[in-house]
Protein backbone atom coordinates (compact mmCIF):
# COMPACT_ATOMS: atom_id res chain seq x y z
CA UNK A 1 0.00 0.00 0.00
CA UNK A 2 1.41 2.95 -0.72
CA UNK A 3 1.95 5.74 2.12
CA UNK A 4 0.89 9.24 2.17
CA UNK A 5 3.54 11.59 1.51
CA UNK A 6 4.80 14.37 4.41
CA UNK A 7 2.94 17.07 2.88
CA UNK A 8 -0.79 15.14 2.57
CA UNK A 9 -0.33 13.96 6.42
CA UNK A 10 0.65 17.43 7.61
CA UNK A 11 -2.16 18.84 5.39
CA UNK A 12 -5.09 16.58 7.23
CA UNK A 13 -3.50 17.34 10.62
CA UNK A 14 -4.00 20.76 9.60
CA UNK A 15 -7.33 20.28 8.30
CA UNK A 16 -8.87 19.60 11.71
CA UNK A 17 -8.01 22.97 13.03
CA UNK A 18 -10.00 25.09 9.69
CA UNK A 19 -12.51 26.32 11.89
CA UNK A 20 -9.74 28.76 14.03
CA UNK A 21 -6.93 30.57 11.37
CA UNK A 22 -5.22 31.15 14.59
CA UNK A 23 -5.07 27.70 15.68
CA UNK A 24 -4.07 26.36 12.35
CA UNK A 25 -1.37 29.11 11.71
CA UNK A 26 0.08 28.38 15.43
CA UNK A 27 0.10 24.35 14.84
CA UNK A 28 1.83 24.95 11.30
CA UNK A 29 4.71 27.24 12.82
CA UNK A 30 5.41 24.53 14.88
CA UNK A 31 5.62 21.73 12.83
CA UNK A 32 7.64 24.55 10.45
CA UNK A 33 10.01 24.70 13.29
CA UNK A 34 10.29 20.55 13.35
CA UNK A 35 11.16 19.64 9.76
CA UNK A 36 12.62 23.33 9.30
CA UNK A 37 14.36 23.79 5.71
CA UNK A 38 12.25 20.44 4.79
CA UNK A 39 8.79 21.80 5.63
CA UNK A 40 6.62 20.52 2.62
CA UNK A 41 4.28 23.42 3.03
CA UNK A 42 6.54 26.31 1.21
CA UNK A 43 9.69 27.62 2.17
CA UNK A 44 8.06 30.60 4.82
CA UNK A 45 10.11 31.98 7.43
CA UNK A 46 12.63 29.17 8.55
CA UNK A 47 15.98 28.92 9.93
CA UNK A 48 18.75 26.82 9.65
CA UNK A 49 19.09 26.48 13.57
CA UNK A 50 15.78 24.62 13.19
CA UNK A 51 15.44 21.00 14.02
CA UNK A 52 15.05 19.91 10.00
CA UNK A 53 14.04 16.38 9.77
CA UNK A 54 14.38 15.58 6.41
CA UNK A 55 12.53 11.80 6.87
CA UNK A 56 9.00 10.36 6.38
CA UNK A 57 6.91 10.83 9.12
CA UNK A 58 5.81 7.17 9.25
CA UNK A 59 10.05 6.89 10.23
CA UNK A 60 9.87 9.14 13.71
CA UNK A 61 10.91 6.71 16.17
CA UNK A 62 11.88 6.97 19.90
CA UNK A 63 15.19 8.20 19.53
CA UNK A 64 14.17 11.15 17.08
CA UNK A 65 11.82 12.26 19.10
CA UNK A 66 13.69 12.22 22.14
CA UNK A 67 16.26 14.40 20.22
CA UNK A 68 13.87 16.25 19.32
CA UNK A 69 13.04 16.87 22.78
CA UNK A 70 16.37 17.44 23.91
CA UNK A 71 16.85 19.58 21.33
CA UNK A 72 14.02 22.47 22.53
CA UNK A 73 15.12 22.17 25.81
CA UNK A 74 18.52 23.17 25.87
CA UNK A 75 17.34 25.71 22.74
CA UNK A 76 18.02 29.42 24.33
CA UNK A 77 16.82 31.49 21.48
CA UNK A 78 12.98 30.98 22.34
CA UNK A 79 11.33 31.06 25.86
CA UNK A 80 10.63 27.66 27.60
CA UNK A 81 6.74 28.58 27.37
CA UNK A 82 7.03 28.57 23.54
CA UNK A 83 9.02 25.20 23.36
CA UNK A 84 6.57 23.84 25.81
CA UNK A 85 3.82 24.80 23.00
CA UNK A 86 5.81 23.71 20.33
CA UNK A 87 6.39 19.70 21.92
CA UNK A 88 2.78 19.65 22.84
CA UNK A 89 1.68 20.70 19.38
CA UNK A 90 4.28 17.59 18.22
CA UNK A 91 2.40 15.59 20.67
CA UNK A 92 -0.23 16.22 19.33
CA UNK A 93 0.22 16.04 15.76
CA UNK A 94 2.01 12.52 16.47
CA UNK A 95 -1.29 11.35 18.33
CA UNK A 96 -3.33 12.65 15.61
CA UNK A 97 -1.02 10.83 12.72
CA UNK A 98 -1.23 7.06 14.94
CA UNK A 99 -5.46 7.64 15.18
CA UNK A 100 -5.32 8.87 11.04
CA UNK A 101 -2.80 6.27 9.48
CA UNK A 102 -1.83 3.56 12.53
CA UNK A 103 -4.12 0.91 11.51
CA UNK A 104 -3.56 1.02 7.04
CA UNK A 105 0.19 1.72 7.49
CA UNK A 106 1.51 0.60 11.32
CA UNK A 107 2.34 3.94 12.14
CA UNK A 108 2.87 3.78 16.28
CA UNK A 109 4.62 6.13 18.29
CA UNK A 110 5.44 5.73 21.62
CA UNK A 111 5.08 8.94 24.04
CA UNK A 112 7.69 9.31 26.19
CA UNK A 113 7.21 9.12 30.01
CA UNK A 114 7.08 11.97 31.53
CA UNK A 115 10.09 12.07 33.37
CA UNK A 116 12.11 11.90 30.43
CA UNK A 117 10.96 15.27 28.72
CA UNK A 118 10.28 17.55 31.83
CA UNK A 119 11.35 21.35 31.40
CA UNK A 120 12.13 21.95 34.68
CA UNK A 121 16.00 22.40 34.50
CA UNK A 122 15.70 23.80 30.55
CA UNK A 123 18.05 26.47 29.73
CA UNK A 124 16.80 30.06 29.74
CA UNK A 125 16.50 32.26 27.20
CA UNK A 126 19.39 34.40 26.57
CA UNK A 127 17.60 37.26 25.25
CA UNK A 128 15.26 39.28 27.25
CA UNK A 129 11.72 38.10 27.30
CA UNK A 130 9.70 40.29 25.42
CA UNK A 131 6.72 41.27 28.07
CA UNK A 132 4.12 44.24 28.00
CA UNK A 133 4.16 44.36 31.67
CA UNK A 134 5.19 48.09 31.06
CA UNK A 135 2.45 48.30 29.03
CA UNK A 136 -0.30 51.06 29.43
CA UNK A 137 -3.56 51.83 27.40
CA UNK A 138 -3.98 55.80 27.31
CA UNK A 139 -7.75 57.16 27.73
CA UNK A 140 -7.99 58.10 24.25
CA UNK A 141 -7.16 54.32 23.31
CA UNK A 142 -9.74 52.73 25.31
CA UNK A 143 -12.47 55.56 23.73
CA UNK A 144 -11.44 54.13 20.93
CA UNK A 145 -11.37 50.54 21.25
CA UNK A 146 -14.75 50.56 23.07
CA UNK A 147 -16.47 52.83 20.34
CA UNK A 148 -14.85 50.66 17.64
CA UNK A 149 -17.02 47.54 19.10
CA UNK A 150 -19.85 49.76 20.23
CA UNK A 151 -20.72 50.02 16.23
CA UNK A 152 -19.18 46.57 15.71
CA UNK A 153 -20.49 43.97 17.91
CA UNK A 154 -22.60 44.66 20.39
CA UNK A 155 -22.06 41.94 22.73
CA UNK A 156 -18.09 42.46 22.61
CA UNK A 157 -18.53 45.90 23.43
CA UNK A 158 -20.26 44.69 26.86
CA UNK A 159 -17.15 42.07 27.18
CA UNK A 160 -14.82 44.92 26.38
CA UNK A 161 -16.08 47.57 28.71
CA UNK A 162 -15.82 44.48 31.59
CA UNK A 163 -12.12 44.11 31.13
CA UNK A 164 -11.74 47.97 31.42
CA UNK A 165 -14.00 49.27 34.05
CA UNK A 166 -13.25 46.72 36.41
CA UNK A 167 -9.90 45.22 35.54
CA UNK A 168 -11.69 41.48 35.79
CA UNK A 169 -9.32 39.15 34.45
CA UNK A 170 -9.49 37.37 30.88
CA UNK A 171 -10.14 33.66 32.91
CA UNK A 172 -12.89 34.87 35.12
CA UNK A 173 -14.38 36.51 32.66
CA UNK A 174 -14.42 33.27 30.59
CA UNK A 175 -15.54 31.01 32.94
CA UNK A 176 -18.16 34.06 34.53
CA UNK A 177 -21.49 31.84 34.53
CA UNK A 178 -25.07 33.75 34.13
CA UNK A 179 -25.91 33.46 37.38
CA UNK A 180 -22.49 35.47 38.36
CA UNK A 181 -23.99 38.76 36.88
CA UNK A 182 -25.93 41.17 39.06
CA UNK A 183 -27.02 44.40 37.25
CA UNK A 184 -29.25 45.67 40.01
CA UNK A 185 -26.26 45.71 42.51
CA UNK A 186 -23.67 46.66 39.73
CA UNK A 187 -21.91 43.22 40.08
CA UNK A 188 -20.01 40.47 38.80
CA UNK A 189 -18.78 38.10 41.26
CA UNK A 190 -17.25 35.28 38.84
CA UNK A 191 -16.73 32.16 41.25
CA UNK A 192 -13.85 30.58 39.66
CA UNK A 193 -11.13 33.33 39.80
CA UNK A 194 -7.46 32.66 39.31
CA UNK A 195 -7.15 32.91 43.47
CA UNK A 196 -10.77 32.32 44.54
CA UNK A 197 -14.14 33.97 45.07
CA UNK A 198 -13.83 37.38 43.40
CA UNK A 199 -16.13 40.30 43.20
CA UNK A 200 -15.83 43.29 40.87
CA UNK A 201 -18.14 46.95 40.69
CA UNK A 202 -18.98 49.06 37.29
CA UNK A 203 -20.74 51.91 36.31
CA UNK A 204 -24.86 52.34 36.74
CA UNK A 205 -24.86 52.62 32.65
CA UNK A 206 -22.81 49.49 32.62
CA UNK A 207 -25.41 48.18 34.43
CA UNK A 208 -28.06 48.73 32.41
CA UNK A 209 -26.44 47.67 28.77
CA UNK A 210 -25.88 44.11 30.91
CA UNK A 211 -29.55 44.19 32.64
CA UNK A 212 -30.39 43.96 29.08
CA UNK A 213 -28.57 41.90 27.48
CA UNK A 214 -28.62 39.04 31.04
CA UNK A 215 -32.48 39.11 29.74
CA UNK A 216 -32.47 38.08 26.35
CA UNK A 217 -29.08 35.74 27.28
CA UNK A 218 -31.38 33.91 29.95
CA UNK A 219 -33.72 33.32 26.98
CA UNK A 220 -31.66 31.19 24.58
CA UNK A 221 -32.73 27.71 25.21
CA UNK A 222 -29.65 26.10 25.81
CA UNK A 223 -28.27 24.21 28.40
CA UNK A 224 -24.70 26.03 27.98
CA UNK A 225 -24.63 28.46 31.35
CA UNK A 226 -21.68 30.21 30.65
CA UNK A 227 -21.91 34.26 30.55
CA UNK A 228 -20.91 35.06 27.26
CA UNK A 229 -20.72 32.78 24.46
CA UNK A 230 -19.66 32.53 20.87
CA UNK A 231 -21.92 32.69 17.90
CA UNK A 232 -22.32 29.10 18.17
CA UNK A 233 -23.18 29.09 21.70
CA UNK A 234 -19.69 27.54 22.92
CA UNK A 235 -17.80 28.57 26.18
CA UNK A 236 -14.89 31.20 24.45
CA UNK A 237 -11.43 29.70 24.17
CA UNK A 238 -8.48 31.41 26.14
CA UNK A 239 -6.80 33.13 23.39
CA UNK A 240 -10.29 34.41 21.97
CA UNK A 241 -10.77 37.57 23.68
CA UNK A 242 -6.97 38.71 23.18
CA UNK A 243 -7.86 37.97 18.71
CA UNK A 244 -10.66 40.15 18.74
CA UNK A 245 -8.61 42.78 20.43
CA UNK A 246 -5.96 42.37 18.23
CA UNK A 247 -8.82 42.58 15.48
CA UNK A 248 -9.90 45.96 16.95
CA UNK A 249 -6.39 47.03 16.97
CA UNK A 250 -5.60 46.51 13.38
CA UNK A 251 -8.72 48.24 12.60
CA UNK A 252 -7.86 50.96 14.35
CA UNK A 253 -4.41 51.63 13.74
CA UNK A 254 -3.04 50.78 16.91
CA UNK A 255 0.28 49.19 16.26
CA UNK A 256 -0.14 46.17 18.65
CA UNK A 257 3.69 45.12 18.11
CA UNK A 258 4.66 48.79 19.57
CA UNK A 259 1.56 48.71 22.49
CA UNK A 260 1.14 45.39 23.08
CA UNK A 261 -2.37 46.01 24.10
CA UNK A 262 -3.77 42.58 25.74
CA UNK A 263 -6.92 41.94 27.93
CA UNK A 264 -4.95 42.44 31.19
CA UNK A 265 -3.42 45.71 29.94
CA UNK A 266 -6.61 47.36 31.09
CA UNK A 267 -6.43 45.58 34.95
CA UNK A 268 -2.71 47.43 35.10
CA UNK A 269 -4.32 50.30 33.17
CA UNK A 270 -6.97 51.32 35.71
CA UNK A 271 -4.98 50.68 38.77
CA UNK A 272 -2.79 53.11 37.38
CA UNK A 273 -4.99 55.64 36.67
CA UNK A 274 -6.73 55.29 40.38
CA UNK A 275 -3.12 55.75 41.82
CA UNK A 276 -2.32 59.16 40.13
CA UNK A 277 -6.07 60.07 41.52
CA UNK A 278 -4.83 59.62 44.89
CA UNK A 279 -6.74 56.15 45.33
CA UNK A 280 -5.56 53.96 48.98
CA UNK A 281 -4.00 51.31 47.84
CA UNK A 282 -6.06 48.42 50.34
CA UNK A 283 -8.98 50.48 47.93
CA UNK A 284 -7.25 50.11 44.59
CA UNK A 285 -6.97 46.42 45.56
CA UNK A 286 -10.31 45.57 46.58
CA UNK A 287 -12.00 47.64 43.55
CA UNK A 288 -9.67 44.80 41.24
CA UNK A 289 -10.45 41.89 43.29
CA UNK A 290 -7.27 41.18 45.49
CA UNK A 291 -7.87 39.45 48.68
CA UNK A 292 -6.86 42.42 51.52
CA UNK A 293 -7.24 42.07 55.02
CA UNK A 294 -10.76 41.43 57.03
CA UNK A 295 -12.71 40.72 53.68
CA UNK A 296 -14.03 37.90 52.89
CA UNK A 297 -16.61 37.79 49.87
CA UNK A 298 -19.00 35.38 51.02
CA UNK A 299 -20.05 37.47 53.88
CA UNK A 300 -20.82 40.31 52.31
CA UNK A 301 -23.52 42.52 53.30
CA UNK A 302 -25.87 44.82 50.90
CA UNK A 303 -23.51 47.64 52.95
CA UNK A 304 -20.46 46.05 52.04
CA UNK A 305 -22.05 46.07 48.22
CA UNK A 306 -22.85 49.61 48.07
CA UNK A 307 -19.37 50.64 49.77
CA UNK A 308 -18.15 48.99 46.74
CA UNK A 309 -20.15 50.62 44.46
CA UNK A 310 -19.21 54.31 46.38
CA UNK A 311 -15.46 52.99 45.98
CA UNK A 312 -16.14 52.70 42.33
CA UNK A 313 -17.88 55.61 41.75
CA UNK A 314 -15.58 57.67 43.44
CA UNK A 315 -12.45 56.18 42.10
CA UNK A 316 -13.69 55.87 38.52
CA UNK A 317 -10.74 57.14 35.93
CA UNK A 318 -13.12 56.90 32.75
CA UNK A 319 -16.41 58.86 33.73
CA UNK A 320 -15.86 61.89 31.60
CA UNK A 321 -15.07 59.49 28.38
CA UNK A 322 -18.93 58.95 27.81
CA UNK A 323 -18.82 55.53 26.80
């Protein structure tokens, strides 16, 4: 029987992935980086650093892929998180390859145990990490960016103005079930936080826009309970919200390479602005959900609620913007 060639395997590994250009584009640069100069799929941007296996893939066996292994890990010219992604992606695409063509042409690879291809002691990265820590979104930005989805998409412009007038982050706000939404008291109290029960204020017009939209969200007849979901009424994936900002920033004219604009940028963001207001810090913390001394969410009172909301209203950097 005669076997696929490289380019047809990659090409239905790829195939799988059609319904995200992000996903496919990321899963391709990594198999790029993996048969490097040999890449069946064009020439592109490759380097001759690169792994470049120049076999079939029906001929990966143990030891190549435990050089291939050893290779990313001791591989200081890209941060450990990216060669993580890049061996799970070749995981993956391995996995994939054994369920597609193991049983017409014996293709079988054997994963390697886990002690064998842990990161732990992998070399650093020599250069500096490129991070947007530093990173902050002026007012006229976020006008902007919110107006741009205001006239765009009405439901990302609720999502949008979330991330920037409370600072929630991108996880809770992914995970934020209906039930975790409370217009009347100007609340979102997502119960799966990165560290624990959180709750977050907004505006009174906020409010409203969500009252809303909570209504005709509580009338789709589907069992999914999540918050916010995509057009086909899925939970959003973890790199969704940070695309459709990148999206808006294209648009836009924001060079994202130069700002570095992400979902969290607007948690730093409004901290920042609340500290040149003269904002307490223990308040700056508690209006972005950090845990601070004697509070404790669950015992909340309708007092401790409208403190919040006073904190908010009080501290709030963006109320002349008329969102």
């Amino acid at each position: 029987m005669n076997r696929p060639g490289n380019k047809t395997i990659i090409e239905k590994y790829l195939e799988h992935y059609n319904h995200s250009k992000q996903s496919k584009k990321m899963r391709e640069s990594s198999l790029r980086f993996f048969f490097g100069v040999n890449f069946p799929l064009g020439n592109g941007n490759v380097d001759k650093k690169w792994f470049n296996y120049n076999g079939h893939i029906f001929e990966i066996d143990n030891e190549i892929i435990m050089d291939y292994f050893n290779y990313l890990k001791n591989l200081d010219t890209i941060s450990i998180t990216t060669r993580k992604n890049k061996w799970h992606i070749f995981m993956s695409f391995l996995t994939y390859t054994t369920y597609i063509y193991g049983e017409k042409h014996g293709f079988v690879f054997a994963k390697p145990p886990r002690t064998f291809v842990s990161f732990e002691n992998a070399d650093r990265k020599k250069t500096k990490v490129k991070s947007n820590r530093k990173i902050f979104a002026t007012k006229e930005e976020i006008k902007k960016i919110l107006d741009y989805f205001n006239s765009q998409n009405f439901k990302h412009y609720l999502i949008f103005r979330l991330f920037v007038e409370t600072g929630i982050r991108k996880g809770e706000l992914i995970n934020a079930k209906i039930h975790d939404l409370i217009p009347e008291k100007r609340l979102i109290n997502p119960s799966k936080g990165k560290k624990g029960e959180r709750v977050y204020v907004y505006s009174e017009s906020l409010a409203r826009l969500l009252e809303i939209f909570l209504k005709e969200r509580a009338s789709l007849d589907i069992e999914n309970d999540f918050l916010f979901l995509t057009r086909n009424f899925n939970k959003y994936g973890n790199r969704t919200f940070n695309q459709i900002l990148k999206y808006a920033l294209d648009s836009l004219g924001i060079d994202k390479k130069k700002r570095n604009i992400t979902c969290h940028t607007f948690r730093r963001t409004i901290n920042d602005f609340r500290k040149e207001m003269g904002c307490p810090l223990e308040d700056r913390k508690e209006l972005v959900g950090h845990k601070i001394r004697d509070v404790n969410v669950s015992s909340y009172t309708n007092s401790d609620y409208k403190r919040l909301q006073k904190l908010f209203d009080t501290w709030n950097p963006y109320q002349d913007l008329n969102f």
